[in-house]
C-alpha atoms as a PDB file:
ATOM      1  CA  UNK A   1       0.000   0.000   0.000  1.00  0.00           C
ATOM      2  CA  UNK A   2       1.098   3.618  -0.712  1.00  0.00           C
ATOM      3  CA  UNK A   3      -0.489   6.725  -0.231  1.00  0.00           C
ATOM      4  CA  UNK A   4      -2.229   8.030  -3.411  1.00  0.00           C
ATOM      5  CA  UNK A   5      -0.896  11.524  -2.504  1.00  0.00           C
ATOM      6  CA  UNK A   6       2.195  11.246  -0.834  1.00  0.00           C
ATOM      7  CA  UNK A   7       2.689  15.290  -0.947  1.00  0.00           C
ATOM      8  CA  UNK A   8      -0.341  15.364   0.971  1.00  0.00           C
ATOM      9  CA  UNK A   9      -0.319  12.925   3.782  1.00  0.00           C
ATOM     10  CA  UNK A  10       3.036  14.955   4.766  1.00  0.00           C
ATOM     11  CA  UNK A  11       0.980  18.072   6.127  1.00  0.00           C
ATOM     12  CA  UNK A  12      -0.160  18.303   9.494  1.00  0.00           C
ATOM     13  CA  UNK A  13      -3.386  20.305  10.323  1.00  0.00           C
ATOM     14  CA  UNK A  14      -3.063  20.759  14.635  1.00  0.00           C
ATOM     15  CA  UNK A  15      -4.481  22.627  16.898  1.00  0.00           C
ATOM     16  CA  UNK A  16      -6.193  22.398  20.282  1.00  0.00           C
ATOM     17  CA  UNK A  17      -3.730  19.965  21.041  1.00  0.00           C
ATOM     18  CA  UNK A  18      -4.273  17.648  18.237  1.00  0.00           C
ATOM     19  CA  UNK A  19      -3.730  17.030  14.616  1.00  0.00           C
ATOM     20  CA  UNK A  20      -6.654  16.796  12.535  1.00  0.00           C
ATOM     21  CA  UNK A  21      -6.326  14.571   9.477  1.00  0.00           C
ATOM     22  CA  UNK A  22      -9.944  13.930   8.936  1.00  0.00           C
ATOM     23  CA  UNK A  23     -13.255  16.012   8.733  1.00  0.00           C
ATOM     24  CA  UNK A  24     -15.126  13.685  10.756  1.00  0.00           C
ATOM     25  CA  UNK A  25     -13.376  13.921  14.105  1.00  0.00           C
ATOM     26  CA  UNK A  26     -12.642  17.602  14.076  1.00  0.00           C
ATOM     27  CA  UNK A  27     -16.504  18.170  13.441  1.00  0.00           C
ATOM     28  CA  UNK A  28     -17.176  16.060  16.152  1.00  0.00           C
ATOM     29  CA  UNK A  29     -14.659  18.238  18.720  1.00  0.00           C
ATOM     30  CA  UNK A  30     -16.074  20.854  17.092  1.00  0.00           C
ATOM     31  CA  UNK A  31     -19.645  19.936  18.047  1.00  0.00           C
ATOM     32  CA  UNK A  32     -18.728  19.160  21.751  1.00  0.00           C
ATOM     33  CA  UNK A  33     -16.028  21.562  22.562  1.00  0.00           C
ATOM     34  CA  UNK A  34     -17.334  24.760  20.622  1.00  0.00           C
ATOM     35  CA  UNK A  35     -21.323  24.487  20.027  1.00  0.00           C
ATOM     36  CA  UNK A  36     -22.432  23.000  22.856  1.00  0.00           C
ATOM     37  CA  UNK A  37     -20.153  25.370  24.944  1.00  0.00           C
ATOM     38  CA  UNK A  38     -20.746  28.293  23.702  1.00  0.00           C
ATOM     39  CA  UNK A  39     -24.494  27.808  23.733  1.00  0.00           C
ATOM     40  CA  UNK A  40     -24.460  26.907  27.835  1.00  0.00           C
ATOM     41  CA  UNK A  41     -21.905  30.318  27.782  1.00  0.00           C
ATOM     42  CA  UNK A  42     -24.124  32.969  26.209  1.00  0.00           C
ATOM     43  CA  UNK A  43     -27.272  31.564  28.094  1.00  0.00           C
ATOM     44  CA  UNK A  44     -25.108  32.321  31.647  1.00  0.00           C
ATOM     45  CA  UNK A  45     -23.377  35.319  30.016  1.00  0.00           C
ATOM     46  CA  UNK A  46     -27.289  36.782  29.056  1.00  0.00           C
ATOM     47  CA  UNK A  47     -28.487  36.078  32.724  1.00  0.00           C
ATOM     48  CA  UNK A  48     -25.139  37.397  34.383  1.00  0.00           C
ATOM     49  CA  UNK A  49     -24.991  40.755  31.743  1.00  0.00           C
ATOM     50  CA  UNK A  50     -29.182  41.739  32.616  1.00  0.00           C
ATOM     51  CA  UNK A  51     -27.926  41.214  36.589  1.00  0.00           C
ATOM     52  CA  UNK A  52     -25.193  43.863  36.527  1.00  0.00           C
ATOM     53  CA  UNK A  53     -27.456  46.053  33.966  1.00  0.00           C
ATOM     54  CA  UNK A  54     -30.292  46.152  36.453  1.00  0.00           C
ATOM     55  CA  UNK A  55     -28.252  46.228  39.902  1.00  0.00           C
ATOM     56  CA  UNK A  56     -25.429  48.628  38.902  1.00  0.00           C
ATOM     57  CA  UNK A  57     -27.682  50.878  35.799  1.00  0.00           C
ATOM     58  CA  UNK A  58     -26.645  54.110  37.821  1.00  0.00           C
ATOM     59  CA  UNK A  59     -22.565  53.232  37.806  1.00  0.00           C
ATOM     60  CA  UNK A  60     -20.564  55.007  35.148  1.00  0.00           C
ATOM     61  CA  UNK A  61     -19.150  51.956  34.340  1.00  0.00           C
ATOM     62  CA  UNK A  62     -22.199  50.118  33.563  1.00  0.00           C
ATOM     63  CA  UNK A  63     -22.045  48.060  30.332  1.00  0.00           C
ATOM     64  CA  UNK A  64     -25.502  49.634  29.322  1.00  0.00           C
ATOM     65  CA  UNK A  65     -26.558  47.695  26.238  1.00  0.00           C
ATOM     66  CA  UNK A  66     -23.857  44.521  27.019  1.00  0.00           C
ATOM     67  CA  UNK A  67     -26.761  42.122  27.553  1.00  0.00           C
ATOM     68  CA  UNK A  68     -29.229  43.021  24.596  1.00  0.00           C
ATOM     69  CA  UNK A  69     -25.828  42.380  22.488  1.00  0.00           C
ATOM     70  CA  UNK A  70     -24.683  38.876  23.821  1.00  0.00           C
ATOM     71  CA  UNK A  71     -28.795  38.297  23.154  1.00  0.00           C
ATOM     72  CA  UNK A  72     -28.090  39.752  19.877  1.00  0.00           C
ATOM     73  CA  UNK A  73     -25.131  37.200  19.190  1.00  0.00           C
ATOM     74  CA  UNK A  74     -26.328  34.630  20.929  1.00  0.00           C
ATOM     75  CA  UNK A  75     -29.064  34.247  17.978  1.00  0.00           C
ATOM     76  CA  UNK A  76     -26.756  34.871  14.963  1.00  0.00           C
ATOM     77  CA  UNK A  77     -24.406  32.189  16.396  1.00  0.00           C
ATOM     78  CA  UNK A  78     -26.869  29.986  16.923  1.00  0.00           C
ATOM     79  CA  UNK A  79     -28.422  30.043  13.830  1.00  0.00           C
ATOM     80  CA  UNK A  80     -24.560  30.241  11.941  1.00  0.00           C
ATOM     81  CA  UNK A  81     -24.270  26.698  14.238  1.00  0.00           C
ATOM     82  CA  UNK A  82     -27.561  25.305  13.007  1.00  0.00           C
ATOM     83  CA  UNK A  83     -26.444  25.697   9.272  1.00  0.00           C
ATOM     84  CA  UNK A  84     -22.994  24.401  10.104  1.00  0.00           C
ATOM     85  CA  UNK A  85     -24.488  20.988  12.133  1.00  0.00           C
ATOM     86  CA  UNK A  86     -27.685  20.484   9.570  1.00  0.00           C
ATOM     87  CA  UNK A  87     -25.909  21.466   6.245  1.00  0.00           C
ATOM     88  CA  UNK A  88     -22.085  21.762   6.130  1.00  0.00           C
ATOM     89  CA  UNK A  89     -20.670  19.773   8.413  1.00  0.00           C
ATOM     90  CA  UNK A  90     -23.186  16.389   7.242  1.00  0.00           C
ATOM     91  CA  UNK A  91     -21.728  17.197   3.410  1.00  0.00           C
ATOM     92  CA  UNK A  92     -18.016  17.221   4.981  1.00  0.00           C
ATOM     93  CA  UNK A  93     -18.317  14.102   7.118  1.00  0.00           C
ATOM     94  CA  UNK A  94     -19.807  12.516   3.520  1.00  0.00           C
ATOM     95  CA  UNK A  95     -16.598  13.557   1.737  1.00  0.00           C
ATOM     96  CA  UNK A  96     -18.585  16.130  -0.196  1.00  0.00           C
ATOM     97  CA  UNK A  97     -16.678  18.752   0.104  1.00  0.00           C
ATOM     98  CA  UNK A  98     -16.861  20.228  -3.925  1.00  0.00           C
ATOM     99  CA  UNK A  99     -20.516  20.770  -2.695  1.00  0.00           C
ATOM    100  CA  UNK A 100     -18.998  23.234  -0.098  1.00  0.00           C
ATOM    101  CA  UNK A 101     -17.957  26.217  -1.660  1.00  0.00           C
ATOM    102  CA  UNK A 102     -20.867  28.560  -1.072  1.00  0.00           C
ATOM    103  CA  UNK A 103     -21.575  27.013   2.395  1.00  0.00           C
ATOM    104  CA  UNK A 104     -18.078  27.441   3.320  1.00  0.00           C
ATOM    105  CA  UNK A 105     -17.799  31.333   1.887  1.00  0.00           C
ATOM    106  CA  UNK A 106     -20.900  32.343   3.685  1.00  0.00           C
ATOM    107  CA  UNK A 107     -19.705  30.701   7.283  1.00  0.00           C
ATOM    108  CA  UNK A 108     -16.262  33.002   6.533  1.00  0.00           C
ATOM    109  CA  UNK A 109     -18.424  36.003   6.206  1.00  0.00           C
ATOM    110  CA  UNK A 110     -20.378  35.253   9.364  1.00  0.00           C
ATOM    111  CA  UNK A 111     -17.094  34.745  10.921  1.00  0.00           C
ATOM    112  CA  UNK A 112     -15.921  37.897  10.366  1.00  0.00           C
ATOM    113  CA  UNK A 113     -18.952  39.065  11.940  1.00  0.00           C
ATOM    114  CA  UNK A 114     -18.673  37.260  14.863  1.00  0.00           C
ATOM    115  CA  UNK A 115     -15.040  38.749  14.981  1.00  0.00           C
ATOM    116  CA  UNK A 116     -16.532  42.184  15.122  1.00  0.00           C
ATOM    117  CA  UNK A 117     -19.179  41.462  17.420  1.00  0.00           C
ATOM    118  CA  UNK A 118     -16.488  40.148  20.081  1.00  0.00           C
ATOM    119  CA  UNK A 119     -14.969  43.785  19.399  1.00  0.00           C
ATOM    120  CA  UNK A 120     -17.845  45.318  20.266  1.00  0.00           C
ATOM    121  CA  UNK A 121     -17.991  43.454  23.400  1.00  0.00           C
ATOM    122  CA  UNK A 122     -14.135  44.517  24.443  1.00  0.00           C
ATOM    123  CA  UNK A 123     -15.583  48.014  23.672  1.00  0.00           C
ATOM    124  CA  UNK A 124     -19.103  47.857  25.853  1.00  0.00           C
ATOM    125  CA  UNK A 125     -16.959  46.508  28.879  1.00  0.00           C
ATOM    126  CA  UNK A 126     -13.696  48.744  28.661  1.00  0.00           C
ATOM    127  CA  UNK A 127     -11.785  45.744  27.426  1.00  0.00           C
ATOM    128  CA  UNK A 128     -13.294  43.763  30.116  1.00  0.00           C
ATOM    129  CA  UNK A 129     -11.815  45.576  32.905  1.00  0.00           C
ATOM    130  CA  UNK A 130     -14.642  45.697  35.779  1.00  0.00           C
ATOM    131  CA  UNK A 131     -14.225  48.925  38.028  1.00  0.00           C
ATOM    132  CA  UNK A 132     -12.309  49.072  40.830  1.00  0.00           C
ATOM    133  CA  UNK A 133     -14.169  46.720  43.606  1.00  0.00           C
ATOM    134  CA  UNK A 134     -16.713  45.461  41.550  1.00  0.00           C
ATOM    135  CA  UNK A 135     -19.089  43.058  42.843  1.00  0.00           C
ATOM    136  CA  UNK A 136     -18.569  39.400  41.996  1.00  0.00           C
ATOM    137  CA  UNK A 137     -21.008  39.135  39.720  1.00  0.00           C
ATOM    138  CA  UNK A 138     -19.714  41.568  38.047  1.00  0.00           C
ATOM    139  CA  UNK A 139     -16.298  40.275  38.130  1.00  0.00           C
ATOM    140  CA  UNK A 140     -17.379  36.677  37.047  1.00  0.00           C
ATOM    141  CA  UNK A 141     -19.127  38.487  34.158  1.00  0.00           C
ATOM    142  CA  UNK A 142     -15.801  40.226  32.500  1.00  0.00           C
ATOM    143  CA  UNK A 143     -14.237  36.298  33.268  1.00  0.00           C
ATOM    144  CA  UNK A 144     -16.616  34.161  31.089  1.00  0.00           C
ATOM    145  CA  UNK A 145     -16.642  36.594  28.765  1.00  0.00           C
ATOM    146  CA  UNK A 146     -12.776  36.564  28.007  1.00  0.00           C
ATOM    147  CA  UNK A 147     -13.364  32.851  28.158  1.00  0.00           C
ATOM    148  CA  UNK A 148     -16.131  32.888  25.756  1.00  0.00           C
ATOM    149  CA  UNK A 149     -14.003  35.209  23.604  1.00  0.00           C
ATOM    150  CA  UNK A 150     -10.893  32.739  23.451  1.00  0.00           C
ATOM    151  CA  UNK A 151     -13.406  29.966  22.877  1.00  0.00           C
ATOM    152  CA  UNK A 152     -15.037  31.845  20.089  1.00  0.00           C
ATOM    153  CA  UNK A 153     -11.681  32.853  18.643  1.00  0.00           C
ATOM    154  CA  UNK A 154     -10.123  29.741  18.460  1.00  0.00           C
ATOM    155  CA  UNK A 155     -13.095  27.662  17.024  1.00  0.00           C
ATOM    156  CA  UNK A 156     -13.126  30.347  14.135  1.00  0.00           C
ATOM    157  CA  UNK A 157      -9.317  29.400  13.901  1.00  0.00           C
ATOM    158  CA  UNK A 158     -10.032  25.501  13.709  1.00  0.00           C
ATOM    159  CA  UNK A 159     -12.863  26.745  11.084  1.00  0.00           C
ATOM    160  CA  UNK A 160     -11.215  29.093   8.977  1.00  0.00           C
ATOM    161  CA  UNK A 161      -7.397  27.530   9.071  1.00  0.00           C
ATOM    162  CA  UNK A 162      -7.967  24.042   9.274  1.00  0.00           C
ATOM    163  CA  UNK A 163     -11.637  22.525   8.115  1.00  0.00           C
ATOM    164  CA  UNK A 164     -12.071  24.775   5.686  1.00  0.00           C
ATOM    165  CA  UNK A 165      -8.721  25.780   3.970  1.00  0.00           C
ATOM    166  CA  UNK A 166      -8.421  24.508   0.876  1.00  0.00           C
ATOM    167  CA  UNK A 167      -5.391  22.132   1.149  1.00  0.00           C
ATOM    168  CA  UNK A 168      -7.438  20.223   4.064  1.00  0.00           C
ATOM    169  CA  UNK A 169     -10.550  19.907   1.773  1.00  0.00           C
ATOM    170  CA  UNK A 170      -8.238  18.527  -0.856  1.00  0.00           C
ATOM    171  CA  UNK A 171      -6.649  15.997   1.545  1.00  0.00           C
ATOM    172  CA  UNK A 172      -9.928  14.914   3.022  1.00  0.00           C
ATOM    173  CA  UNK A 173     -11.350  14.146  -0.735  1.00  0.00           C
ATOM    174  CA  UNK A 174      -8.365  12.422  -1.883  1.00  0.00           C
ATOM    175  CA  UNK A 175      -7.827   8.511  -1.740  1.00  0.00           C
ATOM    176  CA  UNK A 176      -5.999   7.540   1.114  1.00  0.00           C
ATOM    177  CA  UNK A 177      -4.298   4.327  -0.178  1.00  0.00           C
ATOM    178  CA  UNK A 178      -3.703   2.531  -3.338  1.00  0.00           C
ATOM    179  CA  UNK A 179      -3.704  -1.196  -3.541  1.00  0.00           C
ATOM    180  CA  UNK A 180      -0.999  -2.454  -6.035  1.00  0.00           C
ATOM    181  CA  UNK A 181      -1.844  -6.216  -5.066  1.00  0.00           C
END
């Protein structure tokens, strides 16, 4: 047996610890570590945000608007998820991936509206810098959300850089073996 594409099976795709040489188990990490996180985040992130809006609305530091935003982002990035798990991730897992190239071009764009979004929220909470003796609410507020902001970041990376660059696509469509009997 030899590889069919010996150029290819020489590149390494890793992140998060790992290297990712098929579509099928970075989906699934994707799936477990990203969606389902970041959908138990924002809910906490929603509830924590309308807390320090209501208690602390006469503070000068109040992140007035910070929970009508995550709300805001919360439902783009769900429904960006739901067309990822119901239409491009099944075609990728199937090997489909020359019936990708729209999918794939509008999750970029939504990613780099996600990417501003996460600016915005820097901007709403002073780069996440809670005043000086903040409650801890407050505090745990500014800390999930610089979690949830890595998170986000780094399963755009893992999108962007690894499932869907091209080279990837290309390796995950090509034979892996030839049988010369």
């Amino acid at each position: 047996m030899q590889p069919a594409h010996p150029q290819l099976n020489k590149t390494t795709w890793s992140a998060d610890g790992q290297d990712w040489l098929a579509a099928g188990p970075l989906i699934d990490h994707l799936l477990v570590r990203y969606h389902a996180v970041h959908r138990e985040q924002l809910t906490e992130l929603n509830r924590l945000a309308r807390l320090i809006e209501g208690v602390h609305a006469d503070h000068p530091q109040c992140p007035h608007g910070l929970a009508e935003h995550i709300n805001v982002l919360h439902q783009e990035l769900e429904s960006h998820m739901q067309k990822e798990e119901q239409i491009l991730f099944p075609l990728l897992k199937r090997g489909l991936s020359a019936q990708t190239t729209g999918p794939i071009a509008v999750m970029r764009r939504e990613h780099d509206d996600h990417s501003v979004a996460l600016s915005q929220l820097q901007s709403l909470t002073h780069n996440l810098t809670p005043p000086v003796g903040a409650c801890g609410s407050w505090q745990a507020l500014y800390a999930q959300l610089n979690t949830f902001i890595n998170d986000l970041n780094q399963h755009i990376y893992l999108e962007n850089n690894i499932l869907f660059a091209p080279d990837f696509l290309a390796f995950i469509d090509a034979p892996k073996e030839v049988n010369h009997g």
